[in-house]
Every structure is written in structure tokens, then in C-alpha cells.
N, C-alpha and C. Protein backbone atom coordinates (compact mmCIF):
# COMPACT_ATOMS: atom_id res chain seq x y z
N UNK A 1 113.74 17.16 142.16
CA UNK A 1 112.36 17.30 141.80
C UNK A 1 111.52 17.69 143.00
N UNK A 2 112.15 16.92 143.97
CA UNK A 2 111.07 17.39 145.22
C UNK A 2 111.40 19.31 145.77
N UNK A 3 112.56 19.23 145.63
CA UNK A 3 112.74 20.49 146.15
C UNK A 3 111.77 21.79 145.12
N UNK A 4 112.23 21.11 143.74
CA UNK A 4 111.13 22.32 143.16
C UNK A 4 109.88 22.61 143.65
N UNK A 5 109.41 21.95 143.71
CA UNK A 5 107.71 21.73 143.96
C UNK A 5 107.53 22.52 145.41
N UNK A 6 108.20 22.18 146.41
CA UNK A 6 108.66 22.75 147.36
C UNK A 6 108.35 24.27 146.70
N UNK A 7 109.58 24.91 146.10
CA UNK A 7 109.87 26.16 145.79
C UNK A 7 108.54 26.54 145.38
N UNK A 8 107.97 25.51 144.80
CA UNK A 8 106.41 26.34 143.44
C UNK A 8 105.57 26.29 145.04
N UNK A 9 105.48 25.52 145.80
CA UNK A 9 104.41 25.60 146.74
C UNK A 9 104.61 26.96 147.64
N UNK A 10 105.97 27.28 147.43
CA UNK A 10 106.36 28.56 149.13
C UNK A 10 105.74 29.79 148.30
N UNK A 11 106.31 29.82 146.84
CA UNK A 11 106.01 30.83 146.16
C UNK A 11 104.43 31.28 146.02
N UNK A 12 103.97 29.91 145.85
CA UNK A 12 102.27 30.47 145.50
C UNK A 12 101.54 30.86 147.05
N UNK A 13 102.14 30.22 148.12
CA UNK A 13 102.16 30.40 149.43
C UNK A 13 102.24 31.59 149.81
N UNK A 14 103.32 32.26 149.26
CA UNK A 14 103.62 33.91 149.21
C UNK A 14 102.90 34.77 148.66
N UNK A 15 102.66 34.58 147.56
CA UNK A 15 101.87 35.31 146.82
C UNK A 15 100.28 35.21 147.34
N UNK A 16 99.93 34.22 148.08
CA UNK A 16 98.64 34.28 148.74
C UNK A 16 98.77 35.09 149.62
N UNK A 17 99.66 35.14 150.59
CA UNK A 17 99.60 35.99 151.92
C UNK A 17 99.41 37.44 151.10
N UNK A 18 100.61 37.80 150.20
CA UNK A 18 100.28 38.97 149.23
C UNK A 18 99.36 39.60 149.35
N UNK A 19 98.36 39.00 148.65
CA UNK A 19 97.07 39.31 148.13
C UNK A 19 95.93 39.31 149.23
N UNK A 20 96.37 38.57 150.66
CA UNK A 20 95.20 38.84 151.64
C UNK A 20 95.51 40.07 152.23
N UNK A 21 96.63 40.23 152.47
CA UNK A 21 97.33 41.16 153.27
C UNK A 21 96.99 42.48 152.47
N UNK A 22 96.80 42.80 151.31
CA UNK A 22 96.32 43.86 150.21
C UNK A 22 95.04 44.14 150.14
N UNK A 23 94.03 43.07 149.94
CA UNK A 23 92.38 43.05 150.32
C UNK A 23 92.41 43.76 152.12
N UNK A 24 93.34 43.24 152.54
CA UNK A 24 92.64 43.37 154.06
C UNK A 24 93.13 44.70 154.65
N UNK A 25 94.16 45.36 153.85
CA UNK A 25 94.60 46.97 153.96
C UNK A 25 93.81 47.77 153.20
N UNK A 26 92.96 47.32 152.68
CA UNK A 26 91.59 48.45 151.52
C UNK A 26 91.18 49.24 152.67
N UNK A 27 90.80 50.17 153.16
CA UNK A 27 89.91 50.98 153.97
C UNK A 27 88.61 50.72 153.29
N UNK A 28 87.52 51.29 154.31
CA UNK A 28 86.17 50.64 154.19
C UNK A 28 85.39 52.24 153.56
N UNK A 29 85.65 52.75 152.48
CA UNK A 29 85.40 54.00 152.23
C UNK A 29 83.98 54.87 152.01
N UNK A 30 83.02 53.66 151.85
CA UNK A 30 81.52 53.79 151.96
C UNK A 30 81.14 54.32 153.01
N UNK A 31 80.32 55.59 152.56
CA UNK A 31 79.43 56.47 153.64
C UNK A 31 78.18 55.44 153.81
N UNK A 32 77.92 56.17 155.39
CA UNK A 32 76.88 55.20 155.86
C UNK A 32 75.34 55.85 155.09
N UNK A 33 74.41 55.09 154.67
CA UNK A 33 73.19 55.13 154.19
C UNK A 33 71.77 55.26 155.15
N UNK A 34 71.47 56.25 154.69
CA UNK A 34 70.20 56.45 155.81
C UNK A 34 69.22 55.42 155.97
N UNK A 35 68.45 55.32 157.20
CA UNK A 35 67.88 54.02 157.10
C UNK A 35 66.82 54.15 156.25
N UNK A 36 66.23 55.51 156.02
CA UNK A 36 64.68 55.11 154.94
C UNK A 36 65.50 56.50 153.62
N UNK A 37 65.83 56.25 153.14
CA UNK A 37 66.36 57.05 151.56
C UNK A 37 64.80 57.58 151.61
N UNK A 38 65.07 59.05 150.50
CA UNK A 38 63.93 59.56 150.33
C UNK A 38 63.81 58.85 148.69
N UNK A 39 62.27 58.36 148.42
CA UNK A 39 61.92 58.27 147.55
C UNK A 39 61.67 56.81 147.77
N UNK A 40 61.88 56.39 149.33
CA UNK A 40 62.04 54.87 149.07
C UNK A 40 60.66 54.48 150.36
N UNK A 41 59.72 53.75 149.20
CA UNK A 41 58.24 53.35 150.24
C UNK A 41 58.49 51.73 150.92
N UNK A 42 58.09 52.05 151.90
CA UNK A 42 57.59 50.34 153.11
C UNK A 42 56.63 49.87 152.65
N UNK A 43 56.30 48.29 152.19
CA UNK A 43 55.09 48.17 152.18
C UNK A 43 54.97 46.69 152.95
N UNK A 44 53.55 46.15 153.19
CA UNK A 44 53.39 45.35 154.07
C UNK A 44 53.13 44.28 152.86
N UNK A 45 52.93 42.83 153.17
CA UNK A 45 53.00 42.05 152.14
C UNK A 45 52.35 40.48 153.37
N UNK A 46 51.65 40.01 152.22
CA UNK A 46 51.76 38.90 153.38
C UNK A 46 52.50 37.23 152.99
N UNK A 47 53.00 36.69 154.40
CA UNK A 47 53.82 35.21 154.21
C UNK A 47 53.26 34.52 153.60
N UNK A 48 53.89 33.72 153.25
CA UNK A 48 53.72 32.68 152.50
C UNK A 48 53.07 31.99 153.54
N UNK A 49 53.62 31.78 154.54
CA UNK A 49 52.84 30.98 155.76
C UNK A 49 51.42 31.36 155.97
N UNK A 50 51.42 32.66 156.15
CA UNK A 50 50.01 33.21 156.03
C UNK A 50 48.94 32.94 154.85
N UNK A 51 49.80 32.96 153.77
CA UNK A 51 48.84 32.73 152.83
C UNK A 51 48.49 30.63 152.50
N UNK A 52 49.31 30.68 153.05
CA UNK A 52 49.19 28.82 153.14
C UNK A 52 47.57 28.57 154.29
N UNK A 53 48.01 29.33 155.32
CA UNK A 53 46.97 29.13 156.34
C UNK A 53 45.68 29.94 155.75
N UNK A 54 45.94 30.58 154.96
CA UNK A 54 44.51 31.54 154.44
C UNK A 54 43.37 30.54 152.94
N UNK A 55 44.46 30.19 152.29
CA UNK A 55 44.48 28.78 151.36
C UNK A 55 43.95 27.87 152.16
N UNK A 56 44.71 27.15 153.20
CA UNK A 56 43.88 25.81 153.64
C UNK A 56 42.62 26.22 154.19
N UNK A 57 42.46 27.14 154.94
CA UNK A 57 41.49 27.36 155.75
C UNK A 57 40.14 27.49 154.28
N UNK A 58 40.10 28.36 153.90
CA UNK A 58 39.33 28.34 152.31
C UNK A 58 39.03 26.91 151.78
N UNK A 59 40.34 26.04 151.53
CA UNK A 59 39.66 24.80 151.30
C UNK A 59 38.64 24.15 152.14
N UNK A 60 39.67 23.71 153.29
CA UNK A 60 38.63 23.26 154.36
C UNK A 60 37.31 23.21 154.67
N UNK A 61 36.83 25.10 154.48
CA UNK A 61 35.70 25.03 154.61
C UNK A 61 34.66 24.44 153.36
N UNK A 62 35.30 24.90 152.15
CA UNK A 62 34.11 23.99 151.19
C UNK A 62 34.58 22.83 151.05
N UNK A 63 35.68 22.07 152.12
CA UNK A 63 35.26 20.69 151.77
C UNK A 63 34.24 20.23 152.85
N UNK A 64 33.98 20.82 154.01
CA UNK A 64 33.11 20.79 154.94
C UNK A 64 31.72 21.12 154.72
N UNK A 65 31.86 21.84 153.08
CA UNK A 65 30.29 22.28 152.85
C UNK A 65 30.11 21.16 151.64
N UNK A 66 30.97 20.40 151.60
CA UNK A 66 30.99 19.12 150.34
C UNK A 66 31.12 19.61 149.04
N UNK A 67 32.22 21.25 148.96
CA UNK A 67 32.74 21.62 147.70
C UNK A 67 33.94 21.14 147.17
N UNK A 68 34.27 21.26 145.72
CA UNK A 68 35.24 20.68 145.53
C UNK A 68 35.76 21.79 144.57
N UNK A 69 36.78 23.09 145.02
CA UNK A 69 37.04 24.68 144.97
C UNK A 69 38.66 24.44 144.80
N UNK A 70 38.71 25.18 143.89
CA UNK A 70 40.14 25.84 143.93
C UNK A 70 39.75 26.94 144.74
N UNK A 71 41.78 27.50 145.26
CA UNK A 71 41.91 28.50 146.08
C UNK A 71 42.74 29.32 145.39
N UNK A 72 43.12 30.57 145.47
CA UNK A 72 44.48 31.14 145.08
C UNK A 72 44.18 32.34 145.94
N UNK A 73 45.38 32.46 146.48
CA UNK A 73 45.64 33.97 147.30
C UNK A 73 47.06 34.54 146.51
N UNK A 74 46.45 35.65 146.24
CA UNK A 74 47.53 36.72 145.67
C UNK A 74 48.00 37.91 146.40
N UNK A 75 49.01 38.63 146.02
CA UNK A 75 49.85 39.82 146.84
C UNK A 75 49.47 40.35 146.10
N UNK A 76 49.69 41.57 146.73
CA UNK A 76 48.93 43.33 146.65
C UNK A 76 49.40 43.45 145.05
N UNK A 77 50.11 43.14 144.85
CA UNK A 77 50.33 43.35 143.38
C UNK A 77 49.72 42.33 142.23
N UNK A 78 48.90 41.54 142.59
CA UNK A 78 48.47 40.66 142.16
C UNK A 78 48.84 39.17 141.42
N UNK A 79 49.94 39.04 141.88
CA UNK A 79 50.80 38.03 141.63
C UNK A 79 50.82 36.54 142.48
N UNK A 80 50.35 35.71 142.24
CA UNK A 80 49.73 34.28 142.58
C UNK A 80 51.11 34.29 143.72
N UNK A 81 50.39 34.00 145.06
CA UNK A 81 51.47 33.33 146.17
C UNK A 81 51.38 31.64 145.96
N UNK A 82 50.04 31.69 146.15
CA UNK A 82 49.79 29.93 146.24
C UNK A 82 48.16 29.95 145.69
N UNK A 83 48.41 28.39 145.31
CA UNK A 83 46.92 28.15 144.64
C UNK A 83 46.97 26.93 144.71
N UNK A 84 45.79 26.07 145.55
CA UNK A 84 45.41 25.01 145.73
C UNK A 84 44.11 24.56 145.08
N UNK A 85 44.58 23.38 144.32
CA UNK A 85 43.39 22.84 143.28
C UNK A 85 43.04 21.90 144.30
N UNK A 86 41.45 21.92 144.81
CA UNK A 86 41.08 20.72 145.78
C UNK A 86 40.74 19.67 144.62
N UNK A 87 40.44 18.04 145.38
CA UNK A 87 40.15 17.12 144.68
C UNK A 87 38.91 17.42 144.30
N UNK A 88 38.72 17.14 143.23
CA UNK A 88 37.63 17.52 142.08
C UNK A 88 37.04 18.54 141.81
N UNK A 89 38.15 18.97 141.88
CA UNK A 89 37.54 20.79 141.13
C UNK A 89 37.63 20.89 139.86
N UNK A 90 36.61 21.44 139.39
CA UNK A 90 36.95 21.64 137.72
C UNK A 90 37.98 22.32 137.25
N UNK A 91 38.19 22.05 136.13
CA UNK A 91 39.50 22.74 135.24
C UNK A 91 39.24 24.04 135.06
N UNK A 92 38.08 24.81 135.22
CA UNK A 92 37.60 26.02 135.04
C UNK A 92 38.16 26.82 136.02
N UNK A 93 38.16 25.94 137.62
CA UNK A 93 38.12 26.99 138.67
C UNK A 93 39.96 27.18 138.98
N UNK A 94 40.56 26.68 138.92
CA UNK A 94 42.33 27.10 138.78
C UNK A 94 42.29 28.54 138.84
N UNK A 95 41.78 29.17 137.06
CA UNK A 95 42.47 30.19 136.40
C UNK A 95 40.89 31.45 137.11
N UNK A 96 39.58 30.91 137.37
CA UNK A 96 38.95 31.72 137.97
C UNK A 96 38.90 32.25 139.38
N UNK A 97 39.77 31.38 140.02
CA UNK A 97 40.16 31.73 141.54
C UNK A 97 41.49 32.53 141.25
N UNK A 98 41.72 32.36 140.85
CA UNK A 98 43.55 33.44 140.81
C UNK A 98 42.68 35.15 139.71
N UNK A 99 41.66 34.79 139.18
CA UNK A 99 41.46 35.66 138.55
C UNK A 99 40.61 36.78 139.37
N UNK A 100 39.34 36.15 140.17
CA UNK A 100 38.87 36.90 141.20
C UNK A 100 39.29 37.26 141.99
N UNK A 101 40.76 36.53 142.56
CA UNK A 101 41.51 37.29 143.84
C UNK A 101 42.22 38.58 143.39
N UNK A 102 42.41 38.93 142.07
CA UNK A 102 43.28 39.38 141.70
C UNK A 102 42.53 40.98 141.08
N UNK A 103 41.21 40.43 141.23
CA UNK A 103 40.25 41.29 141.19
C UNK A 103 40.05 42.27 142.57
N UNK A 104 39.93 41.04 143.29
CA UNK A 104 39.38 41.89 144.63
C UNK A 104 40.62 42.92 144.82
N UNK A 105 41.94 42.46 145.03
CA UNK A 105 43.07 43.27 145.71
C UNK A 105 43.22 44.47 144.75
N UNK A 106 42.77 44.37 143.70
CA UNK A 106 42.94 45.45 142.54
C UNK A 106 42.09 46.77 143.19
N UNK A 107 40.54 46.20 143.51
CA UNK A 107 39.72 46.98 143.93
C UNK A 107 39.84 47.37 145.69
N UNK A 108 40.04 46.70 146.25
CA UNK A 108 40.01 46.33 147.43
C UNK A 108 38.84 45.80 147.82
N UNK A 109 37.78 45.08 147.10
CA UNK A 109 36.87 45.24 147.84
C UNK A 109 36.17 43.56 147.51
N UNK A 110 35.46 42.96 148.00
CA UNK A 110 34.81 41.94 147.32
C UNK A 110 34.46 41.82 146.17
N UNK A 111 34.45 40.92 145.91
CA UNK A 111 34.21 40.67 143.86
C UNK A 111 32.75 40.65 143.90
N UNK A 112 31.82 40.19 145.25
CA UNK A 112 30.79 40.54 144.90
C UNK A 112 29.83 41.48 144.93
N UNK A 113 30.60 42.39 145.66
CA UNK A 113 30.35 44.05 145.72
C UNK A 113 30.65 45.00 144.44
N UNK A 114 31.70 43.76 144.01
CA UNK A 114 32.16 44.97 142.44
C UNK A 114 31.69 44.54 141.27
N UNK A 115 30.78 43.72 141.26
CA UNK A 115 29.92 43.26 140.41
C UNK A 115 28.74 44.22 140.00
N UNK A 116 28.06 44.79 141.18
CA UNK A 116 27.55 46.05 140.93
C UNK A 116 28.45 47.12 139.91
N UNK A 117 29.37 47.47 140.49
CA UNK A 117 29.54 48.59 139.55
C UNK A 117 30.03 48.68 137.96
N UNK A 118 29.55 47.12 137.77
CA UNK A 118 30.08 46.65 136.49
C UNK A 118 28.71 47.81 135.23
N UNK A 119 27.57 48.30 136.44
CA UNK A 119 26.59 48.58 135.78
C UNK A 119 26.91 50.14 135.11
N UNK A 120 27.97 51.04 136.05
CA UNK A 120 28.20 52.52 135.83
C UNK A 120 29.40 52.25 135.04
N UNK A 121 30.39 50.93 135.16
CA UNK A 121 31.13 50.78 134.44
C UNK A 121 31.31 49.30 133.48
N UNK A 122 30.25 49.09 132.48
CA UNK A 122 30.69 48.39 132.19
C UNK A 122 32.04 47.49 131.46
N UNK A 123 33.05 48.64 130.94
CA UNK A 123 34.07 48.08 130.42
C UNK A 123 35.18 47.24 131.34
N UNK A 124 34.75 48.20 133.00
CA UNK A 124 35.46 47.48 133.73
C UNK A 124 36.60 45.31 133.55
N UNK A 125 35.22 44.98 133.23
CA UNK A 125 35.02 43.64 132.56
C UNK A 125 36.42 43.11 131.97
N UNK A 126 36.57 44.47 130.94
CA UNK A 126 37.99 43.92 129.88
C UNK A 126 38.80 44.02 130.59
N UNK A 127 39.20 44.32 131.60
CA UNK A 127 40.67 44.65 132.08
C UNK A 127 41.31 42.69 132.45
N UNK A 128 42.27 42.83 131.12
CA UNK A 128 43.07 41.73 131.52
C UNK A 128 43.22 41.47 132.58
N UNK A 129 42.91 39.96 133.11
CA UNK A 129 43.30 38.73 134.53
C UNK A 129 42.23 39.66 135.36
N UNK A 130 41.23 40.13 135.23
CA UNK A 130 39.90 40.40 135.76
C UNK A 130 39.02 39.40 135.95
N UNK A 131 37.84 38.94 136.67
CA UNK A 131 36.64 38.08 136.86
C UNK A 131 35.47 38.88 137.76
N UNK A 132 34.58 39.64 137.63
CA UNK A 132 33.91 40.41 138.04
C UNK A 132 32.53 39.29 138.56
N UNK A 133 33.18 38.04 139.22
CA UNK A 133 32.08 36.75 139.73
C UNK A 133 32.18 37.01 141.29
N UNK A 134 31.00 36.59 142.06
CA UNK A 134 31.75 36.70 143.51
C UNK A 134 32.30 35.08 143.78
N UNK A 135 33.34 35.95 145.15
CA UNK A 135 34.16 34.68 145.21
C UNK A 135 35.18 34.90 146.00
N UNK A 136 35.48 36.65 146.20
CA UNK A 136 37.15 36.82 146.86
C UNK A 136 36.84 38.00 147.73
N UNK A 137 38.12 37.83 148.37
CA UNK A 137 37.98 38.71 149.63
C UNK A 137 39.63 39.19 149.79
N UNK A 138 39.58 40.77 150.05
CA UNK A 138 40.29 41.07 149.90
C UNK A 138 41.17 41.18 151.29
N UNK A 139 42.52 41.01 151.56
CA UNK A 139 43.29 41.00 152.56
C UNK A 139 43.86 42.46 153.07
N UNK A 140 43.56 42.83 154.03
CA UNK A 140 44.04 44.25 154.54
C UNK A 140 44.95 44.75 155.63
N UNK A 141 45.85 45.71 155.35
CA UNK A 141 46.56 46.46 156.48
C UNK A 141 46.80 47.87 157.01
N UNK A 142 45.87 48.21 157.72
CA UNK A 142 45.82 49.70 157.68
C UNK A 142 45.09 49.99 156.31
N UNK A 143 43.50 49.56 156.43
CA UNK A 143 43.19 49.86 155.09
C UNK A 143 43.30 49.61 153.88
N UNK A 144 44.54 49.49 153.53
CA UNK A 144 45.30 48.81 152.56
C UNK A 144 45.31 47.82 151.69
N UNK A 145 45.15 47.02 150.58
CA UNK A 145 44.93 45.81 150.55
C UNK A 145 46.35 45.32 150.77
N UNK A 146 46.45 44.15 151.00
CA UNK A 146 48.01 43.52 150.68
C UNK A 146 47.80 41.88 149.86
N UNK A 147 46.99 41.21 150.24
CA UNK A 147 46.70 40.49 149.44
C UNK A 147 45.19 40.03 149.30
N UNK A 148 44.94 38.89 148.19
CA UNK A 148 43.49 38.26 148.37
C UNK A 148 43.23 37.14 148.13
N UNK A 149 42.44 36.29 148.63
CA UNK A 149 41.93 34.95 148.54
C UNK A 149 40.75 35.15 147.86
N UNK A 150 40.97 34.49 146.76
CA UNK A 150 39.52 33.74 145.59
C UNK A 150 39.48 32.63 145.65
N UNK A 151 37.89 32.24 145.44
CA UNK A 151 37.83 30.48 145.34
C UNK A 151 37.14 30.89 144.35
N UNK A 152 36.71 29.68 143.34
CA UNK A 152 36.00 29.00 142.23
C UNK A 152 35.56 27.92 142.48
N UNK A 153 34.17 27.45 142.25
CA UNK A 153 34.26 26.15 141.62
C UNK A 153 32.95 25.52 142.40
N UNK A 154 32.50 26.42 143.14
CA UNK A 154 31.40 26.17 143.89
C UNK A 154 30.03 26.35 142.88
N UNK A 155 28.56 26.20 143.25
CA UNK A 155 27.73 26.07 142.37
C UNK A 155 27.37 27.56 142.32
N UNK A 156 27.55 28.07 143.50
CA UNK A 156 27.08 29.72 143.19
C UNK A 156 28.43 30.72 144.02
N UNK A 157 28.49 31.90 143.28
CA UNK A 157 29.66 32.75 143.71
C UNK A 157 29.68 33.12 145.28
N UNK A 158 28.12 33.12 145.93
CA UNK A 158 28.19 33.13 147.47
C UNK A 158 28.72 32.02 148.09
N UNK A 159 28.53 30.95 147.86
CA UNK A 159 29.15 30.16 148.39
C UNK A 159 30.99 29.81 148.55
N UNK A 160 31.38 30.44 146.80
CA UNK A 160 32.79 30.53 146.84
C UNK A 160 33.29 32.00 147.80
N UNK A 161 32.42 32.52 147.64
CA UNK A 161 33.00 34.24 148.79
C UNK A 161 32.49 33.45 150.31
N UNK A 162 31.88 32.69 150.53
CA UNK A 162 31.74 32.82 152.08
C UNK A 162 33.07 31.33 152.02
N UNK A 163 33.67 30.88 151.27
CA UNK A 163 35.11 30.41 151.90
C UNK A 163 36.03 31.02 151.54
N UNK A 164 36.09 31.88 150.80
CA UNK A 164 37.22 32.97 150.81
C UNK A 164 37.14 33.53 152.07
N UNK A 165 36.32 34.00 152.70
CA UNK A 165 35.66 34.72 154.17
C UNK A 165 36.55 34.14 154.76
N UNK A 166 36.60 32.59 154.98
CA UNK A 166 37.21 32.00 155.97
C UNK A 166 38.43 31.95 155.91
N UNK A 167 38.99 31.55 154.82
CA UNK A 167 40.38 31.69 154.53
C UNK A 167 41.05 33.36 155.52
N UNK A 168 40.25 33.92 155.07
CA UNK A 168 40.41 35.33 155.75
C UNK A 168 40.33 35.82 157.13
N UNK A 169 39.44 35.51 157.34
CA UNK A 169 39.49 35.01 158.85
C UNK A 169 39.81 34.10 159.79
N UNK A 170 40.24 32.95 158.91
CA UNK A 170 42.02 32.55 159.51
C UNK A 170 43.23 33.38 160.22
N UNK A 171 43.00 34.47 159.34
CA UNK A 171 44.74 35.10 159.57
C UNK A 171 44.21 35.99 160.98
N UNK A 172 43.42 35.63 161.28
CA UNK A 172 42.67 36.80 162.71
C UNK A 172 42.97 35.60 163.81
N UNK A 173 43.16 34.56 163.39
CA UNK A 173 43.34 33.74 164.61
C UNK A 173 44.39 33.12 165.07
């Protein structure tokens, strides 16, 4: 009995070497790939770290102005990185801070600058996960937007855009 087992162990033993020894004689037949393919764009994006520090900094300041604000900073594509509900923020401001940031990076421009042109355009308005309130500030690279910080929840939209400001001017420091 012992000797079989023996035999079953050399055999499967063998048949392993087999099979490395076969993988490891494949030639590597893949041509090398250019480093930028045509058709293929770079884009800049910002960290999570960054947007953590762009978030706190935003809170901070309206808790220093005795607000109690949601935050949300979104990527250039408008897709929520992070969103911080401060203590006692209303249930309103969550979905209106992710909505104005998402505004600004759309436009590039402040939500309370694009509030104006709600007048040459008013339909602007409907465009689904839109908020045409001020409140956000848009994040830039080379012009560019890449992401944006919105707050909510303050008593007036200047006050939620001048801590988006800060959040923003975090990432400068």
C-alpha cells in the first residue's frame, strides 16, 4: 500500500514538472505596444486624497461660520468621489451638494455664475442631476475642469459657494 501511493505521488510529481516545463517553453510572441495608441486620450482626474482634503476643508469652513453643510466633490465626469454630511445638515442638502457640483464641472464654471444664464436658457434647468443654486466651484487643470466641490445647506447659496471656495483652495496649499 505504501509503495503505491509512492508511485501515485512520483507520477503526479512528473506530470507537474511536464506541464511547467511546457508553459515555460511558450515563446513570448506579443508585439510590443506603443506607449500612447492612436485614438487613445490622457486625462487628469483628481485623488481621492485630494478630494478628501477639498471635502474637509469645505466643511471646516462652515463649521467655523456655525454652518451645518453637506459637501460632495465630484470627477470631471460627474460621478460622486466623496460626500460628507456635516452634523446637522438637513436631509435636503446630501442630494443638493452632489447636484450643484455636478453642475459646476458640467459647465465649468460656478453655479452662481450659471444661474444667470438660466435667463437666455431657460430649459437649461431640466437637465437631469442639475441644481442651477449657487454653491460649487469648479476644479481645474489646464483650463479644464476635472472635478467639483458643492455644498448645501447653508441659509443662502453665497455662503455655500464661499466654502466650496475653500475646499478649493485647499488643493493650492
Amino acid at each position: 500500500m505504501n509503495s503505491t501511493r509512492i508511485r501515485i505521488a512520483a507520477a503526479v510529481a512528473g506530470l507537474a514538472a511536464v506541464g511547467a516545463v511546457s508553459f515555460a517553453a511558450v515563446p513570448a510572441t506579443a508585439a510590443p505596444a506603443p506607449a500612447t495608441p492612436k485614438g487613445v486620450i490622457q486625462t487628469s482626474h483628481l485623488s481621492i486624497a485630494a478630494a478628501s482634503k477639498a471635502g474637509q476643508a469645505a466643511l471646516d469652513a462652515a463649521g467655523k461660520a456655525g454652518q451645518h453643510v453637506s459637501v460632495a466633490v465630484v470627477d470631471r465626469d460627474g460621478n460622486t468621489i466623496l460626500t460628507l454630511r456635516g452634523d446637522g445638515a438637513g436631509p435636503q442638502s446630501y442630494s443638493s451638494a452632489q447636484e450643484k457640483a455636478f453642475t459646476a464641472v458640467s459647465w465649468n464654471a460656478k453655479t452662481s455664475e450659471l444661474v444667470g444664464r438660466l435667463q437666455q436658457a431657460p430649459t437649461l434647468k431640466d437637465i437631469d442631476g442639475t441644481l442651477f443654486l449657487a454653491g460649487a466651484v469648479p476644479v481645474t487643470a489646464g483650463g479644464a475642469p476635472i472635478a467639483a466641490v458643492g455644498v448645501a445647506g447653508a441659509p443662502s447659496g453665497a455662503q455655500d459657494e464661499a466654502f466650496a471656495q475653500a475646499g478649493v483652495d485647499a488643493l493650492g496649499k
